[in-house]
PDB file of N, CA and C in Angstrom:
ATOM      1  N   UNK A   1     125.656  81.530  67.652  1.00  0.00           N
ATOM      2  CA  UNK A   1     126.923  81.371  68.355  1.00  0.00           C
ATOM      3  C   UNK A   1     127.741  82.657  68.324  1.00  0.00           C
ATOM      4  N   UNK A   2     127.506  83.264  66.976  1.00  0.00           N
ATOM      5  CA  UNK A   2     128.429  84.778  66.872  1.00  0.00           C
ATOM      6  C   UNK A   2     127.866  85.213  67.938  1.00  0.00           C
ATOM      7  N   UNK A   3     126.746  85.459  68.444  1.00  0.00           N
ATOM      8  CA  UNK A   3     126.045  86.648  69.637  1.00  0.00           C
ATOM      9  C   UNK A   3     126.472  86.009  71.168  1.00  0.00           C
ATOM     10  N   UNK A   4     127.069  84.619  71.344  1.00  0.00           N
ATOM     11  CA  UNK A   4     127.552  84.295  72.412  1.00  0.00           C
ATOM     12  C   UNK A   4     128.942  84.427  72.615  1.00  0.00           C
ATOM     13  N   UNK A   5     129.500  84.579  71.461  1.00  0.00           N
ATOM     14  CA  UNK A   5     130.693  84.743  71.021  1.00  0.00           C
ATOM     15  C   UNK A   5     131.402  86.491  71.748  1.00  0.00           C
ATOM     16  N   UNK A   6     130.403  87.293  71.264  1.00  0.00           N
ATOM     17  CA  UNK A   6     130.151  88.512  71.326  1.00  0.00           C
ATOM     18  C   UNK A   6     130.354  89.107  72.927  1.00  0.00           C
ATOM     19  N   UNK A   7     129.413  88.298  73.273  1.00  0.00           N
ATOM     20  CA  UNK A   7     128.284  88.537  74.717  1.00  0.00           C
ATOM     21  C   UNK A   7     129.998  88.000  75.638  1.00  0.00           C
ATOM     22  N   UNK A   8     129.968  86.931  75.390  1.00  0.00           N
ATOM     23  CA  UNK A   8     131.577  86.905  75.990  1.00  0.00           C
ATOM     24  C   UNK A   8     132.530  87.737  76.383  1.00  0.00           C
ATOM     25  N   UNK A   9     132.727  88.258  74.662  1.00  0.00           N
ATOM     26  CA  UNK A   9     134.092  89.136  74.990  1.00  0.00           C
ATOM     27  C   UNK A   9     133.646  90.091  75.464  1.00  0.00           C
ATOM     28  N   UNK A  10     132.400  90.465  75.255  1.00  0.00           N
ATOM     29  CA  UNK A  10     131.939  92.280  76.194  1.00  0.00           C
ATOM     30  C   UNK A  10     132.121  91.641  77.615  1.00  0.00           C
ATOM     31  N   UNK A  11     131.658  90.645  77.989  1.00  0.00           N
ATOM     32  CA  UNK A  11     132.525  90.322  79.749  1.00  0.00           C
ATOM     33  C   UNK A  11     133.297  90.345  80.150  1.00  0.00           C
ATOM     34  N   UNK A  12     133.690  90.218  79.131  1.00  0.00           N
ATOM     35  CA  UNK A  12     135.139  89.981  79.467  1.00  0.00           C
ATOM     36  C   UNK A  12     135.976  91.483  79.577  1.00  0.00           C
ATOM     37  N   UNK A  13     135.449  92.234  78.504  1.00  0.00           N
ATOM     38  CA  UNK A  13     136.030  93.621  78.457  1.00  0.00           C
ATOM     39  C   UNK A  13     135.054  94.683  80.172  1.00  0.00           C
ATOM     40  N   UNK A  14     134.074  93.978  80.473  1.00  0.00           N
ATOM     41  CA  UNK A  14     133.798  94.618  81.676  1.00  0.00           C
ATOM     42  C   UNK A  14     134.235  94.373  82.351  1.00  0.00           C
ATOM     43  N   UNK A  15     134.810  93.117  83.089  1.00  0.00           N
ATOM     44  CA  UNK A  15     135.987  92.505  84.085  1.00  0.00           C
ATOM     45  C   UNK A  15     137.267  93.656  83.701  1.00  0.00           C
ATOM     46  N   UNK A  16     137.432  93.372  82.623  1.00  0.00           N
ATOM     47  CA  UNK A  16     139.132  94.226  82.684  1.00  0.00           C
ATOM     48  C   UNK A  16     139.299  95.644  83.257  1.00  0.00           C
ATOM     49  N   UNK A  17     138.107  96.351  82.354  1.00  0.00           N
ATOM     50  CA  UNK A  17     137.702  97.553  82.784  1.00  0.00           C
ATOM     51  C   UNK A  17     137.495  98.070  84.462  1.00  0.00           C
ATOM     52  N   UNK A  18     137.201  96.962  85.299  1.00  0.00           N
ATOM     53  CA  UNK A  18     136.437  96.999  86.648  1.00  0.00           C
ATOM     54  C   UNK A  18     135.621  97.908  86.687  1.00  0.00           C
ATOM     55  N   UNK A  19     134.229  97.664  85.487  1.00  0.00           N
ATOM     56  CA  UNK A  19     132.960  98.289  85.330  1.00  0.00           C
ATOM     57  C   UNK A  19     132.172  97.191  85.910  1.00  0.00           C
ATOM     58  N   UNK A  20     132.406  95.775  86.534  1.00  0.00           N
ATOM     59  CA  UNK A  20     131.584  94.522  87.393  1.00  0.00           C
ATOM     60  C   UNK A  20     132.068  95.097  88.638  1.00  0.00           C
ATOM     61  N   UNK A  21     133.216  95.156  89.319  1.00  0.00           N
ATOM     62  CA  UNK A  21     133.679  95.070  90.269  1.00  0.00           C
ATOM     63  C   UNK A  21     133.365  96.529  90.641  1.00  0.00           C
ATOM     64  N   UNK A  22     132.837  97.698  90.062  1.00  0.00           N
ATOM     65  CA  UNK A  22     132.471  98.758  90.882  1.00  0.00           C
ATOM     66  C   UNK A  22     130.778  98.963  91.124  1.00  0.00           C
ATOM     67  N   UNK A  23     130.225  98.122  90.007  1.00  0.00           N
ATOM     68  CA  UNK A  23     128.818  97.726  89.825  1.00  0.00           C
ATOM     69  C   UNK A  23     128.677  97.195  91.478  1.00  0.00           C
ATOM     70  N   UNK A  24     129.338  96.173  91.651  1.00  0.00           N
ATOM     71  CA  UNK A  24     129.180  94.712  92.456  1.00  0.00           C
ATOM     72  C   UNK A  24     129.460  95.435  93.875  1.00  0.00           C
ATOM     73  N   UNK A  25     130.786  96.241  93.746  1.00  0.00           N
ATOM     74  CA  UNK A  25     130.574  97.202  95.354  1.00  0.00           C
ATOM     75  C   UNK A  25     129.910  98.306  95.251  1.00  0.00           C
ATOM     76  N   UNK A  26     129.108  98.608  94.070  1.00  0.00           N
ATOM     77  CA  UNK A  26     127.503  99.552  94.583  1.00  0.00           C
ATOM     78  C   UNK A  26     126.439  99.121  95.038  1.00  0.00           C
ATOM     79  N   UNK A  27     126.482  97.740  94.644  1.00  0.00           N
ATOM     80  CA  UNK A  27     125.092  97.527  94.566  1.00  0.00           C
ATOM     81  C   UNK A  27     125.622  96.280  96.546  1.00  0.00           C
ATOM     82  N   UNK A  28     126.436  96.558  96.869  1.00  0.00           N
ATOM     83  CA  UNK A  28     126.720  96.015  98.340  1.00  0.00           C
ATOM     84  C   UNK A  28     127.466  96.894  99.463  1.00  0.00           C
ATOM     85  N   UNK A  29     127.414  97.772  99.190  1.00  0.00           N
ATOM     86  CA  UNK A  29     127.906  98.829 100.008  1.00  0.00           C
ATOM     87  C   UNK A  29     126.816  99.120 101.027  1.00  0.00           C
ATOM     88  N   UNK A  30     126.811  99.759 102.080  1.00  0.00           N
ATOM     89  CA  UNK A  30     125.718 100.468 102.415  1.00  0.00           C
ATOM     90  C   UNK A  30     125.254 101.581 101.912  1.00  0.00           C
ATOM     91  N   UNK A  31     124.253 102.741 102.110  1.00  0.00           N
ATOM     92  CA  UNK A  31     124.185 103.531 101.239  1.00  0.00           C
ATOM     93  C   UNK A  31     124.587 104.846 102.369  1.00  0.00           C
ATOM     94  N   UNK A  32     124.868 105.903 101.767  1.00  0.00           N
ATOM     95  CA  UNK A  32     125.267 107.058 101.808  1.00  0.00           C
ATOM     96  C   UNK A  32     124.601 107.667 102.690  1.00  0.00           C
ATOM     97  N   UNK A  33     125.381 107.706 104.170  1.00  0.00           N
ATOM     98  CA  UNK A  33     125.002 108.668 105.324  1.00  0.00           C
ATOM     99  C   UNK A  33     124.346 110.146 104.973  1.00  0.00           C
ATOM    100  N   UNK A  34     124.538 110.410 104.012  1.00  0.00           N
ATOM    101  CA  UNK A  34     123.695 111.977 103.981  1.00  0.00           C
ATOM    102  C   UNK A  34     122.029 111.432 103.605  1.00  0.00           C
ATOM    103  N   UNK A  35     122.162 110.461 102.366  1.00  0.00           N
ATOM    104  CA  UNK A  35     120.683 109.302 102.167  1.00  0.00           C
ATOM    105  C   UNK A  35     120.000 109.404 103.453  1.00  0.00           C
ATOM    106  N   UNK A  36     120.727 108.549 104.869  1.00  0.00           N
ATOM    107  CA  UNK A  36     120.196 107.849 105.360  1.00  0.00           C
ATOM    108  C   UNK A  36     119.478 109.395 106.421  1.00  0.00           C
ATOM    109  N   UNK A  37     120.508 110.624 106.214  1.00  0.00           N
ATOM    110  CA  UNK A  37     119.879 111.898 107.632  1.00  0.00           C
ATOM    111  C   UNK A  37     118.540 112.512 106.279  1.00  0.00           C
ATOM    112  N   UNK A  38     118.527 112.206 105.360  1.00  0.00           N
ATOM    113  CA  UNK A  38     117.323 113.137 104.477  1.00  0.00           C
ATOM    114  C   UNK A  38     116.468 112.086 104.783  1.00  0.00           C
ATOM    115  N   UNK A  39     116.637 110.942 104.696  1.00  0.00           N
ATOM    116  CA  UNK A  39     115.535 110.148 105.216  1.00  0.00           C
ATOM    117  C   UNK A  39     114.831 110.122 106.160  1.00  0.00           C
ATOM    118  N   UNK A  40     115.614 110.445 107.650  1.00  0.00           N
ATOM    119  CA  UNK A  40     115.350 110.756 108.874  1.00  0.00           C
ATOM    120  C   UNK A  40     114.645 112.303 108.783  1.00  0.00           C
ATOM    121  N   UNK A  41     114.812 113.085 108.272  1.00  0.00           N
ATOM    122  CA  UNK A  41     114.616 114.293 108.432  1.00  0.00           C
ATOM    123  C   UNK A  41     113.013 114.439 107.671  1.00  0.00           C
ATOM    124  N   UNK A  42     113.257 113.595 106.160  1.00  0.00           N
ATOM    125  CA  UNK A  42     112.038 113.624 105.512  1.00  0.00           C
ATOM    126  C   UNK A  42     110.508 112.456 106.496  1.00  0.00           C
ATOM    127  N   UNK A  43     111.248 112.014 107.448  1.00  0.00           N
ATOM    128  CA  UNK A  43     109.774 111.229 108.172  1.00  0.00           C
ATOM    129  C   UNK A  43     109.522 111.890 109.718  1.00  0.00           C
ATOM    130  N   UNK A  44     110.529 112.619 109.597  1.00  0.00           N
ATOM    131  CA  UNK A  44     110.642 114.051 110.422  1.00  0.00           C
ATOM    132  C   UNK A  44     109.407 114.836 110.201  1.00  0.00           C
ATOM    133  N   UNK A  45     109.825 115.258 109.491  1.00  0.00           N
ATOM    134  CA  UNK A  45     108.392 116.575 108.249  1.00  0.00           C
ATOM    135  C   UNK A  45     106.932 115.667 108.264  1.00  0.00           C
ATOM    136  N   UNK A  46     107.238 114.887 107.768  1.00  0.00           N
ATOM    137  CA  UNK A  46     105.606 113.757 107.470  1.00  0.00           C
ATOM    138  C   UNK A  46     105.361 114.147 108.868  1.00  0.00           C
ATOM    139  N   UNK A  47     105.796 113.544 109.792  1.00  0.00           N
ATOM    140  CA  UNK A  47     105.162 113.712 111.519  1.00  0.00           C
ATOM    141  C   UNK A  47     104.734 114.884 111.443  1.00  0.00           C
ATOM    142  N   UNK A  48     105.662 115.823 111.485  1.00  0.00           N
ATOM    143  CA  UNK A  48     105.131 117.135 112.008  1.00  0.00           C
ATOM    144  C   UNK A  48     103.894 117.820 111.166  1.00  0.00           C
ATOM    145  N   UNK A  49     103.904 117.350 109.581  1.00  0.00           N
ATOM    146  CA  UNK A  49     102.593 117.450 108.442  1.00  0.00           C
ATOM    147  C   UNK A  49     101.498 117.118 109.044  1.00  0.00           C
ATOM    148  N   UNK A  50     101.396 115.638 109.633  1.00  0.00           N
ATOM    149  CA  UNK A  50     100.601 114.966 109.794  1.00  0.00           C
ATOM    150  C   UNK A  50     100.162 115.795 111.086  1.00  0.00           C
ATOM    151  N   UNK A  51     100.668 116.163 111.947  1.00  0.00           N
ATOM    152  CA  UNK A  51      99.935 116.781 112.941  1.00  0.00           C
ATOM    153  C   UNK A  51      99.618 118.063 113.011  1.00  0.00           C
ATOM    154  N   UNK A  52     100.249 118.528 112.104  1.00  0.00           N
ATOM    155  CA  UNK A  52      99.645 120.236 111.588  1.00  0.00           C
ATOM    156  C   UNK A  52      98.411 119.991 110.832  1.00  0.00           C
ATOM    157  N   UNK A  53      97.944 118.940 109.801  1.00  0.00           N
ATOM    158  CA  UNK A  53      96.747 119.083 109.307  1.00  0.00           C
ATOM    159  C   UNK A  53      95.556 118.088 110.556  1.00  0.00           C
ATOM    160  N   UNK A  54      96.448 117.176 111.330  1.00  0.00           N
ATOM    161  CA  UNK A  54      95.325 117.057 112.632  1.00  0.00           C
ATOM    162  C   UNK A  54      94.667 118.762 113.138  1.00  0.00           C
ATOM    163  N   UNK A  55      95.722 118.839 113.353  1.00  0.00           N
ATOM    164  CA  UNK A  55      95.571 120.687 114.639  1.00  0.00           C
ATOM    165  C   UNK A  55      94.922 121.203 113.802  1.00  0.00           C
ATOM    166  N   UNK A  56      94.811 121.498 112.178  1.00  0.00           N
ATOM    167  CA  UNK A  56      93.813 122.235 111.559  1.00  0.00           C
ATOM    168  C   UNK A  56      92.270 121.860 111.395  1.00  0.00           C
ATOM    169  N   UNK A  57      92.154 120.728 111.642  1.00  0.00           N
ATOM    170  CA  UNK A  57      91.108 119.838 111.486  1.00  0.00           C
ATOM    171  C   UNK A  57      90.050 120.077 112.726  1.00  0.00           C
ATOM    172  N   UNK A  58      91.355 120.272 114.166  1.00  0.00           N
ATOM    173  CA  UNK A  58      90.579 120.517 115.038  1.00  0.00           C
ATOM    174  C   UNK A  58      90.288 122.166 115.201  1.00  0.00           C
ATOM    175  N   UNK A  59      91.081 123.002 114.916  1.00  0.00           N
ATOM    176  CA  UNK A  59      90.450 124.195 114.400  1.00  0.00           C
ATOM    177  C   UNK A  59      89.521 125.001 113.866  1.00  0.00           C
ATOM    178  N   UNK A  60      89.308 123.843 112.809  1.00  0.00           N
ATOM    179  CA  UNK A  60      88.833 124.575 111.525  1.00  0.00           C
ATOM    180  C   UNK A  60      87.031 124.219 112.243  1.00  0.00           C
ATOM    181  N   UNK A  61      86.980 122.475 113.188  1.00  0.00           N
ATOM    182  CA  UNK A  61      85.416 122.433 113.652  1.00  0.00           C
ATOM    183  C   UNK A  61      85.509 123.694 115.159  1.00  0.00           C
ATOM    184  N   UNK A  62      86.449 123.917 115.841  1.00  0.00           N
ATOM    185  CA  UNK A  62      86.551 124.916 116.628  1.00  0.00           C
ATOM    186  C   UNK A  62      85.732 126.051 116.149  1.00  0.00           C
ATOM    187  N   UNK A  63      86.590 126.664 114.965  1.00  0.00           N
ATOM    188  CA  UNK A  63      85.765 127.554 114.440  1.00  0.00           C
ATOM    189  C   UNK A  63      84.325 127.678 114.046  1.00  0.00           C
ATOM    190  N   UNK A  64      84.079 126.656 113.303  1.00  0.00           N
ATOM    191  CA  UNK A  64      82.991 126.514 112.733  1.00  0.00           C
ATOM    192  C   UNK A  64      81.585 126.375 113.757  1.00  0.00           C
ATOM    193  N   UNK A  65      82.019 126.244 115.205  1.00  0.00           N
ATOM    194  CA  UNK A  65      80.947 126.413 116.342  1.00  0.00           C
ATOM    195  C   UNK A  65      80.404 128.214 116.618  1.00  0.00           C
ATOM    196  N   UNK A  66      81.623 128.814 116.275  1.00  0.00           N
ATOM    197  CA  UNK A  66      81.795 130.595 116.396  1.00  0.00           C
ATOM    198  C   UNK A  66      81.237 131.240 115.203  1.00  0.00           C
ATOM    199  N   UNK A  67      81.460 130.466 113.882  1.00  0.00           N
ATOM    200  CA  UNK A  67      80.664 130.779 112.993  1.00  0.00           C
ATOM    201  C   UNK A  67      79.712 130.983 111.842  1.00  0.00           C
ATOM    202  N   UNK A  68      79.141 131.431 111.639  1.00  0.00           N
ATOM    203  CA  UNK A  68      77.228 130.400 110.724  1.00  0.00           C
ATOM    204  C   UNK A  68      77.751 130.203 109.809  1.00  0.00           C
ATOM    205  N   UNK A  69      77.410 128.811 108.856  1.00  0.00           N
ATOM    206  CA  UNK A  69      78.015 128.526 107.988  1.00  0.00           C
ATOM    207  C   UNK A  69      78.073 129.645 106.782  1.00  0.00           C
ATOM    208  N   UNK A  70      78.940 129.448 105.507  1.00  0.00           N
ATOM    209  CA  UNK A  70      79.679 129.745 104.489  1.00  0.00           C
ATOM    210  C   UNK A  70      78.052 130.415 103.542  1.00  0.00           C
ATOM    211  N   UNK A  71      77.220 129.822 104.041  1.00  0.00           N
ATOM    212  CA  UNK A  71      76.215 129.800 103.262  1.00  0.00           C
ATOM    213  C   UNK A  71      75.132 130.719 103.654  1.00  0.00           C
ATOM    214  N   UNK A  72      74.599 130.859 104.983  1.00  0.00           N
ATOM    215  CA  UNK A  72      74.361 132.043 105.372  1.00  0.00           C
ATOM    216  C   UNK A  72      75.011 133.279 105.111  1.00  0.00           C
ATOM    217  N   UNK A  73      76.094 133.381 105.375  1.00  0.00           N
ATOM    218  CA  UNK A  73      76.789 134.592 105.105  1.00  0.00           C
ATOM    219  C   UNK A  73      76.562 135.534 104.256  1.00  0.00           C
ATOM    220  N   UNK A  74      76.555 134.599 103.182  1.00  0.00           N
ATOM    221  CA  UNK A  74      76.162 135.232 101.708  1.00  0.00           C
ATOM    222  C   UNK A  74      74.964 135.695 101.468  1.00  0.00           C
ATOM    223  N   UNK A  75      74.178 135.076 102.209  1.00  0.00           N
ATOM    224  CA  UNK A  75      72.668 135.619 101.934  1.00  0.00           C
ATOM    225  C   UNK A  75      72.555 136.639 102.532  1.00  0.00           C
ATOM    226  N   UNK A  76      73.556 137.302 103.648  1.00  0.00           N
ATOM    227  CA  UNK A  76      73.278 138.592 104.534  1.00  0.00           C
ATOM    228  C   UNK A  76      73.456 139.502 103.509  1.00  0.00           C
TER     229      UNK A  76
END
Protein backbone atom coordinates (compact mmCIF):
# COMPACT_ATOMS: atom_id res chain seq x y z
CA UNK A 1 0.00 0.00 0.00
CA UNK A 2 3.10 2.38 0.90
CA UNK A 3 4.15 1.96 -3.04
CA UNK A 4 0.48 2.97 -4.05
CA UNK A 5 0.55 5.45 -1.63
CA UNK A 6 3.76 6.75 -3.24
CA UNK A 7 2.82 6.12 -6.95
CA UNK A 8 -0.10 8.55 -6.11
CA UNK A 9 1.49 11.41 -4.83
CA UNK A 10 4.25 11.31 -7.73
CA UNK A 11 0.84 11.93 -9.91
CA UNK A 12 -0.10 13.92 -8.44
CA UNK A 13 3.16 16.02 -8.27
CA UNK A 14 3.23 15.46 -12.28
CA UNK A 15 -0.27 17.06 -12.75
CA UNK A 16 0.88 20.11 -10.70
CA UNK A 17 4.07 20.40 -12.39
CA UNK A 18 2.25 20.16 -16.06
CA UNK A 19 4.96 17.40 -16.84
CA UNK A 20 1.26 15.13 -18.07
CA UNK A 21 -0.18 17.96 -19.77
CA UNK A 22 3.02 18.75 -21.91
CA UNK A 23 3.70 14.88 -22.29
CA UNK A 24 -0.13 14.59 -23.48
CA UNK A 25 0.28 17.69 -26.08
CA UNK A 26 3.51 15.90 -27.45
CA UNK A 27 2.52 12.95 -27.88
CA UNK A 28 -0.92 14.71 -29.94
CA UNK A 29 0.37 17.44 -31.68
CA UNK A 30 1.33 16.98 -35.16
CA UNK A 31 4.89 16.71 -35.73
CA UNK A 32 7.30 19.36 -36.79
CA UNK A 33 7.17 20.83 -40.38
CA UNK A 34 10.95 20.81 -40.78
CA UNK A 35 10.39 16.55 -39.75
CA UNK A 36 7.88 16.38 -42.25
CA UNK A 37 10.39 18.55 -45.52
CA UNK A 38 13.59 16.04 -44.31
CA UNK A 39 11.27 13.40 -44.83
CA UNK A 40 10.21 14.54 -48.21
CA UNK A 41 13.61 15.36 -49.20
CA UNK A 42 15.11 12.05 -47.63
CA UNK A 43 12.56 9.80 -50.17
CA UNK A 44 13.69 12.43 -52.54
CA UNK A 45 17.46 11.03 -52.42
CA UNK A 46 16.25 7.18 -52.13
CA UNK A 47 14.53 7.92 -55.76
CA UNK A 48 17.22 9.55 -57.20
CA UNK A 49 19.82 6.53 -55.36
CA UNK A 50 17.71 4.11 -56.64
CA UNK A 51 18.04 5.23 -60.14
CA UNK A 52 21.65 6.14 -60.14
CA UNK A 53 22.55 2.53 -59.12
CA UNK A 54 19.77 1.34 -61.97
CA UNK A 55 21.87 3.73 -64.64
CA UNK A 56 25.07 2.06 -63.24
CA UNK A 57 23.88 -1.33 -63.65
CA UNK A 58 23.03 -0.48 -67.10
CA UNK A 59 26.46 0.86 -67.70
CA UNK A 60 28.54 -1.15 -66.07
CA UNK A 61 26.79 -4.41 -68.73
CA UNK A 62 27.22 -1.51 -71.50
CA UNK A 63 30.66 -1.62 -70.77
CA UNK A 64 31.36 -4.92 -70.21
CA UNK A 65 30.27 -5.70 -74.14
CA UNK A 66 33.53 -3.10 -75.06
CA UNK A 67 35.54 -4.93 -72.71
CA UNK A 68 37.24 -8.66 -72.16
CA UNK A 69 36.65 -9.59 -68.93
CA UNK A 70 38.74 -8.60 -65.60
CA UNK A 71 40.36 -11.87 -66.07
CA UNK A 72 41.86 -11.86 -69.34
CA UNK A 73 43.42 -8.74 -68.81
CA UNK A 74 45.66 -9.93 -66.38
CA UNK A 75 46.92 -12.67 -68.21
CA UNK A 76 48.09 -10.11 -71.04
Amino acid sequence: QAADSKREQFRRYLEKSGVLDTLTKGAATPENPEIELLRLELAEMKEKYEAIVEENKKLKTKLAQYEPPQEEKRAE
